[in-house]
Protein backbone atom coordinates (compact mmCIF):
# COMPACT_ATOMS: atom_id res chain seq x y z
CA UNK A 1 38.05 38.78 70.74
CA UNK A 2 38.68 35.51 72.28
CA UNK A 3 42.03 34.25 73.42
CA UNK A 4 43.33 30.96 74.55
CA UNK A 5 44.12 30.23 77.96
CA UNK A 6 48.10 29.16 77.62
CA UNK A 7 49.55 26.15 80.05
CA UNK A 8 51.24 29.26 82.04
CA UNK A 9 47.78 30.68 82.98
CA UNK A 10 46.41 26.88 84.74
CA UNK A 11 50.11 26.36 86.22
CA UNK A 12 49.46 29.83 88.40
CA UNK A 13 46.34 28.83 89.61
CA UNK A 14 47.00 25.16 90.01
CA UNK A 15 49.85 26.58 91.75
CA UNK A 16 48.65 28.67 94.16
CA UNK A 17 45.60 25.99 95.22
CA UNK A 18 48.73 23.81 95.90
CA UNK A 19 50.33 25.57 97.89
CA UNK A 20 47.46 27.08 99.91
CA UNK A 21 46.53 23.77 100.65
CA UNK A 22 50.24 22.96 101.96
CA UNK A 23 49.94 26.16 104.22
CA UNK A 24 46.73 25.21 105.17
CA UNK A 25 47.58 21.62 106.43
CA UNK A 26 50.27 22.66 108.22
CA UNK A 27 49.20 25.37 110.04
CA UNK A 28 45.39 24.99 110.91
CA UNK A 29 44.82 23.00 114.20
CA UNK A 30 40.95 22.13 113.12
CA UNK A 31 40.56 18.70 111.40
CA UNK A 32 37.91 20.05 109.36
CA UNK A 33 40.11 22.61 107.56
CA UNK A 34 42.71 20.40 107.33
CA UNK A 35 40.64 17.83 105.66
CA UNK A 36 39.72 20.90 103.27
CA UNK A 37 43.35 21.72 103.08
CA UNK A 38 43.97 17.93 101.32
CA UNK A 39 41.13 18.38 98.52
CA UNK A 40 42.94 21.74 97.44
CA UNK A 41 46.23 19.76 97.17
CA UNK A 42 44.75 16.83 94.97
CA UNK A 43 42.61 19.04 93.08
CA UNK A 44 45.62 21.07 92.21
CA UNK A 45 47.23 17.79 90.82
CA UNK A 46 43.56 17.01 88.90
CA UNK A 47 44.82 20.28 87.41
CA UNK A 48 47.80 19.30 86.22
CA UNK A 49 46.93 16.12 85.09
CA UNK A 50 44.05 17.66 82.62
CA UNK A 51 46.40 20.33 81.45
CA UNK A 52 49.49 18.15 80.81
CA UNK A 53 47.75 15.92 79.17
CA UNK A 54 45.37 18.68 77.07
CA UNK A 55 49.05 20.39 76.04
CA UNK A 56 51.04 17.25 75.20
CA UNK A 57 48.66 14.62 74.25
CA UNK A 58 45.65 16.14 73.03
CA UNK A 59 44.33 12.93 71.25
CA UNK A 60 45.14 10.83 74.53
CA UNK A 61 42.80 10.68 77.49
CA UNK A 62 44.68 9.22 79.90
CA UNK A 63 44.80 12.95 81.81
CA UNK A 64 40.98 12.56 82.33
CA UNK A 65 41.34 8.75 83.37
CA UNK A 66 44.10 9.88 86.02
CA UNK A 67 41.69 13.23 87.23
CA UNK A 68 38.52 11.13 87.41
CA UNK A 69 40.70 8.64 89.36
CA UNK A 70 41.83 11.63 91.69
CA UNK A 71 38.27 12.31 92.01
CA UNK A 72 36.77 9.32 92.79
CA UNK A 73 40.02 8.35 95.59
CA UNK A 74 39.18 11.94 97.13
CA UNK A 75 35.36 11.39 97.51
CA UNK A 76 36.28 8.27 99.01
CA UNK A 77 38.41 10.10 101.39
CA UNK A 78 36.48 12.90 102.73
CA UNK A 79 33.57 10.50 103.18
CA UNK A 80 36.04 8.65 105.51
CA UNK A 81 38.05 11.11 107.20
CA UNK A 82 34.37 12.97 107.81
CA UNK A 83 33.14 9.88 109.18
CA UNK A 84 36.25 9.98 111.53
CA UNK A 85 35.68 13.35 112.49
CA UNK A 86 32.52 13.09 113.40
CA UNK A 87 33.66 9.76 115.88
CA UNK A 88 36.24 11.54 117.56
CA UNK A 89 33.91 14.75 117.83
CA UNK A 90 31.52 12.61 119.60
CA UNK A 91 34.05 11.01 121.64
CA UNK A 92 36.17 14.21 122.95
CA UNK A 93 33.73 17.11 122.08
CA UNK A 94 36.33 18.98 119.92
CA UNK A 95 37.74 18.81 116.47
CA UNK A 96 41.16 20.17 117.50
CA UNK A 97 44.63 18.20 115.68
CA UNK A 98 45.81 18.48 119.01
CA UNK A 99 43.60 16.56 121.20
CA UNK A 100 43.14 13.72 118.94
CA UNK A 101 45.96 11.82 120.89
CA UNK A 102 43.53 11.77 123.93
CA UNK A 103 41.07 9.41 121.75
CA UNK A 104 43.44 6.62 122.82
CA UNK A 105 42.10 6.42 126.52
């Protein structure tokens, strides 16, 4: 027996990803979890997106133009912010949120 998975089902999980990321973000110190703790955010919007627009709009595809979007603008992000990461580890020797100020000197 196969059932469908309702709108109610996608908004839990998309949900909780969101909100884990939030925790995440704020409390972690490292730049590499918090870097992880963004991508959990926007793919909890890609979420959204696909199921709003599967459950409204089911002829429309502008869900999927919106989640690739997301996609692409996150990929494009983590390369950066990794790239940044990896500068400042070089620079300081740590990854910690808290000693990125010293970067300055």
């Amino acid at each position: 027996m196969v059932q469908e998975i309702s709108v109610y089902h996608f908004l839990v999980v998309s949900t909780l990803m969101f909100f884990i990321g939030v925790t995440g973000f704020i409390i972690r110190q490292n730049l590499i979890t918090i870097l992880l703790s963004v991508e959990l955010i926007l793919n909890a919007v890609v979420i959204n997106f696909l199921v709003f627009n599967r459950y409204l709009y089911p002829d429309a595809i502008q869900g999927q133009f919106f989640g690739l979007f997301i996609v692409a603008i996150a990929a494009a992000e983590a390369s950066v912010a990794i790239a940044l990461i990896i500068n400042i580890y070089r620079r300081i020797k740590n990854i910690d949120a808290e000693k990125v100020n010293e970067m300055k000197y």
